[in-house]
Protein backbone atom coordinates (compact mmCIF):
# COMPACT_ATOMS: atom_id res chain seq x y z
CA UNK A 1 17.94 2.75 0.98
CA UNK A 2 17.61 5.75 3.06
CA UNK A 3 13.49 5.30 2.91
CA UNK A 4 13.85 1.94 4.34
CA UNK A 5 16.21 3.22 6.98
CA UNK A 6 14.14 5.80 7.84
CA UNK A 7 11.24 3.42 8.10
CA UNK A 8 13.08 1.04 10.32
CA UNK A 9 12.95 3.96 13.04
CA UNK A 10 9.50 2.65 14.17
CA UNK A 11 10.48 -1.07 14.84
CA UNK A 12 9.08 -1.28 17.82
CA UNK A 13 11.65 -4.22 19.11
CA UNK A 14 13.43 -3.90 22.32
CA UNK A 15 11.69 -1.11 23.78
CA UNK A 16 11.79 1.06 20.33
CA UNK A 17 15.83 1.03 20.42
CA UNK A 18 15.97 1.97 16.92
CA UNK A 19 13.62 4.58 17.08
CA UNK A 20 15.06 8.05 15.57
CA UNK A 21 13.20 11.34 15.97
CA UNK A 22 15.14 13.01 12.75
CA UNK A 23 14.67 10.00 9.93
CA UNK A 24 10.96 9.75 11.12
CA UNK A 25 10.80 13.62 10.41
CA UNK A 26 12.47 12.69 7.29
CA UNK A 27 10.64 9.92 6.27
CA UNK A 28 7.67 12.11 6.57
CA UNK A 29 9.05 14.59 3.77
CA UNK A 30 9.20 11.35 1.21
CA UNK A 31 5.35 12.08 1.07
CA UNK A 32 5.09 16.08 0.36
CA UNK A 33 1.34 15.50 -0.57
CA UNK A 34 0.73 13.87 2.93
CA UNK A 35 2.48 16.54 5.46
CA UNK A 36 2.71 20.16 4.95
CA UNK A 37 5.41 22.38 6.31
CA UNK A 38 2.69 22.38 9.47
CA UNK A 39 1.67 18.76 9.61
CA UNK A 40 6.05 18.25 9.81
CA UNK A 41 5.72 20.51 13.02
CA UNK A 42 2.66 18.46 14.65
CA UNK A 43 4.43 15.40 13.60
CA UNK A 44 7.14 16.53 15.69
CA UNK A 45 5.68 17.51 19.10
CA UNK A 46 3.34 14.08 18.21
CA UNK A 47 7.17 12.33 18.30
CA UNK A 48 8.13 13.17 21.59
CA UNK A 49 5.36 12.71 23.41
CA UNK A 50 5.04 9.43 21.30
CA UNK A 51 8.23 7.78 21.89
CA UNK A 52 7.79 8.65 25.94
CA UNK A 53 4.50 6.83 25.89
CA UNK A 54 5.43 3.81 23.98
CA UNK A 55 8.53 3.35 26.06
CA UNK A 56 6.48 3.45 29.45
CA UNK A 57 3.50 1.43 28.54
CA UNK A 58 3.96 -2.11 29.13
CA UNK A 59 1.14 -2.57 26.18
CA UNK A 60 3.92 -2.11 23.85
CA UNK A 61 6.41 -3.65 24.85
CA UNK A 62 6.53 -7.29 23.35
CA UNK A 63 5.46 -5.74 19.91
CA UNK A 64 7.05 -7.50 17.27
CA UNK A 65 6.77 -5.13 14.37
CA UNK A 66 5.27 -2.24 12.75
CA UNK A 67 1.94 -3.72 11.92
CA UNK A 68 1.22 -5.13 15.31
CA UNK A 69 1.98 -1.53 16.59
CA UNK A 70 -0.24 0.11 14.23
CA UNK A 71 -3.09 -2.39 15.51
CA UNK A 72 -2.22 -1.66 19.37
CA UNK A 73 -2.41 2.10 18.64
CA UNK A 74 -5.81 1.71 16.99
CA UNK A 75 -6.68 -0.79 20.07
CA UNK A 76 -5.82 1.36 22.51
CA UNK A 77 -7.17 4.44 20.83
CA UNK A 78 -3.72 6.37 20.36
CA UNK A 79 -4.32 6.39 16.87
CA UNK A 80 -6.85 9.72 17.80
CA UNK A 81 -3.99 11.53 20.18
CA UNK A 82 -0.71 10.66 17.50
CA UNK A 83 -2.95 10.68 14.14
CA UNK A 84 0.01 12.40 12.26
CA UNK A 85 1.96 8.94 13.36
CA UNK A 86 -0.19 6.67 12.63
CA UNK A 87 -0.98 8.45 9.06
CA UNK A 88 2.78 8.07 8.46
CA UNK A 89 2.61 3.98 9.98
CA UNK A 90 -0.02 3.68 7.60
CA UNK A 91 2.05 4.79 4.62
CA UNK A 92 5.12 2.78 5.86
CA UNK A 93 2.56 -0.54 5.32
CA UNK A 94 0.93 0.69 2.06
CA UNK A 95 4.10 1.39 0.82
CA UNK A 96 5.61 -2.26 -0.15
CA UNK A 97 2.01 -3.11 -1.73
CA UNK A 98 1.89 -0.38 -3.66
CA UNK A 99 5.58 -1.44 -4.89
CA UNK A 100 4.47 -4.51 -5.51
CA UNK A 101 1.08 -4.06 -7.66
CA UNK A 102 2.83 -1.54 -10.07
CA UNK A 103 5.98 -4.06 -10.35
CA UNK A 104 3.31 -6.55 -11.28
CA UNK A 105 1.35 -4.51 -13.51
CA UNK A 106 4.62 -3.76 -15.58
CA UNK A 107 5.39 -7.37 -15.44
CA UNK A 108 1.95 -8.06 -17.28
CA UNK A 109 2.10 -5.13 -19.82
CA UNK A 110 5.73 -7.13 -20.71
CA UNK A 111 4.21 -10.28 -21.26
CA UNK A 112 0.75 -8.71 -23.05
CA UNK A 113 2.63 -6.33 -25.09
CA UNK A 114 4.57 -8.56 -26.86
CA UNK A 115 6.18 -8.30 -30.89
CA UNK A 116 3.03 -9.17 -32.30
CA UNK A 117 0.64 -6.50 -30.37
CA UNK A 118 3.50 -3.84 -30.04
CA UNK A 119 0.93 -1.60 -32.69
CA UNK A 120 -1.82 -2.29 -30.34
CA UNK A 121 -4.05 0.98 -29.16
CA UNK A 122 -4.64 1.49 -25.71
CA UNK A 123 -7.91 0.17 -24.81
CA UNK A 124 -7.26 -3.12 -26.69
CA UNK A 125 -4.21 -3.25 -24.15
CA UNK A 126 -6.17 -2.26 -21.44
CA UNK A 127 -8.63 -5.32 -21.90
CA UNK A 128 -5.45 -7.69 -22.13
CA UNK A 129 -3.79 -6.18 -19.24
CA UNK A 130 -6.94 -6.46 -17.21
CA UNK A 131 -7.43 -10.53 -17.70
CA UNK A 132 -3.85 -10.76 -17.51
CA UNK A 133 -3.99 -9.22 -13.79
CA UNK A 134 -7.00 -10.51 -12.66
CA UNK A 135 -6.47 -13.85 -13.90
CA UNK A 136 -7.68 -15.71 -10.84
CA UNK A 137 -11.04 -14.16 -11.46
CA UNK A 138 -11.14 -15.10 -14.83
CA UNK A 139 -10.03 -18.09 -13.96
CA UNK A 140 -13.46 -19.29 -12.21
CA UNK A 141 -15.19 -18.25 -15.09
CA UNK A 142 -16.47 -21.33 -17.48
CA UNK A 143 -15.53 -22.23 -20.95
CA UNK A 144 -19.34 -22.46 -21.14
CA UNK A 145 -20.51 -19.67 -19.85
CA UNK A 146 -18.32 -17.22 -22.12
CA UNK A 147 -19.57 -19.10 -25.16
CA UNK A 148 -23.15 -18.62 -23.95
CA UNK A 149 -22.50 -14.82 -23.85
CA UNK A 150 -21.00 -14.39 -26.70
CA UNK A 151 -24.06 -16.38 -28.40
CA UNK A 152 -26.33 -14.02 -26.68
CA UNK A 153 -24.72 -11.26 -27.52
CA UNK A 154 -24.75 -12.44 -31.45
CA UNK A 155 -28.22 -13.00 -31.04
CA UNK A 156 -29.28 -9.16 -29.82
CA UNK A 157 -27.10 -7.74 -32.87
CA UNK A 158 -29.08 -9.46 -34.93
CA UNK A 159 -32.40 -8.53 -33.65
CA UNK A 160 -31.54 -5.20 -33.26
């Protein structure tokens, strides 16, 4: 909960009201491998010179959330003079994806790795898991087309 509070801070509604120097400092510290003990510092003197600019521009002013100010920093090539910022914008975004593709990966291993392949070795459940994700790929693949292979393939084995 605290994560997603922290990450409200940069909703840039009504003139950034919600905006809070401390949770965006701490928000930062959720990604140790992103900001060192000195990218925490620039973050912070990027902050408040950030939030002064943002307030006073009327280019951000009707923003209606995060992404749309991560696309009018880019635009207006602020993304260069608050990098530190946008790096931790960018993370905010990436962040329910990434959520989102593991929860479904897990979700897949559940339904591959059922009772009667609970023995199976890795790759073999690898190659499941990988259909099972990708389905819509595999999906525009032909009945035909995987027989053919597979025929083809017979056919070199025995040559060889």
């Amino acid at each position: 909960m605290e994560l997603l509070r922290c990450m409200a801070c940069f909703n840039p509604k009504d003139g950034f009201s919600s905006f809070d120097k401390e949770k965006v400092l701490k928000l930062a510290t959720f990604y140790p491998s992103d900001f060192s003990n000195i990218d925490l510092m620039d973050l912070e003197c990027q902050l408040d010179i950030f939030i002064g600019d943002m307030r006073s521009d009327e280019d951000f002013q009707n923003l209606r959330d995060i992404s749309s100010l991560l696309m009018k920093l880019v635009e207006t090539k602020r993304d260069v003079v608050y990098s530190r910022v946008v790096l931790l914008i960018k993370l905010i975004l990436i962040l329910p994806v990434a959520t989102a593709s593991v929860e479904r990966v897990f979700s897949g291993m559940t339904f591959v790795k059922n009772k009667l392949r609970n023995r199976m070795g890795d790759q073999p459940l690898n190659d499941c898991l990988v259909t099972f994700i990708e389905k819509d790929v595999f999906l525009q693949v032909s009945d035909d087309d995987i027989v053919n292979r597979f025929e083809e393939m017979k056919t070199r084995r025995k040559i060889n």
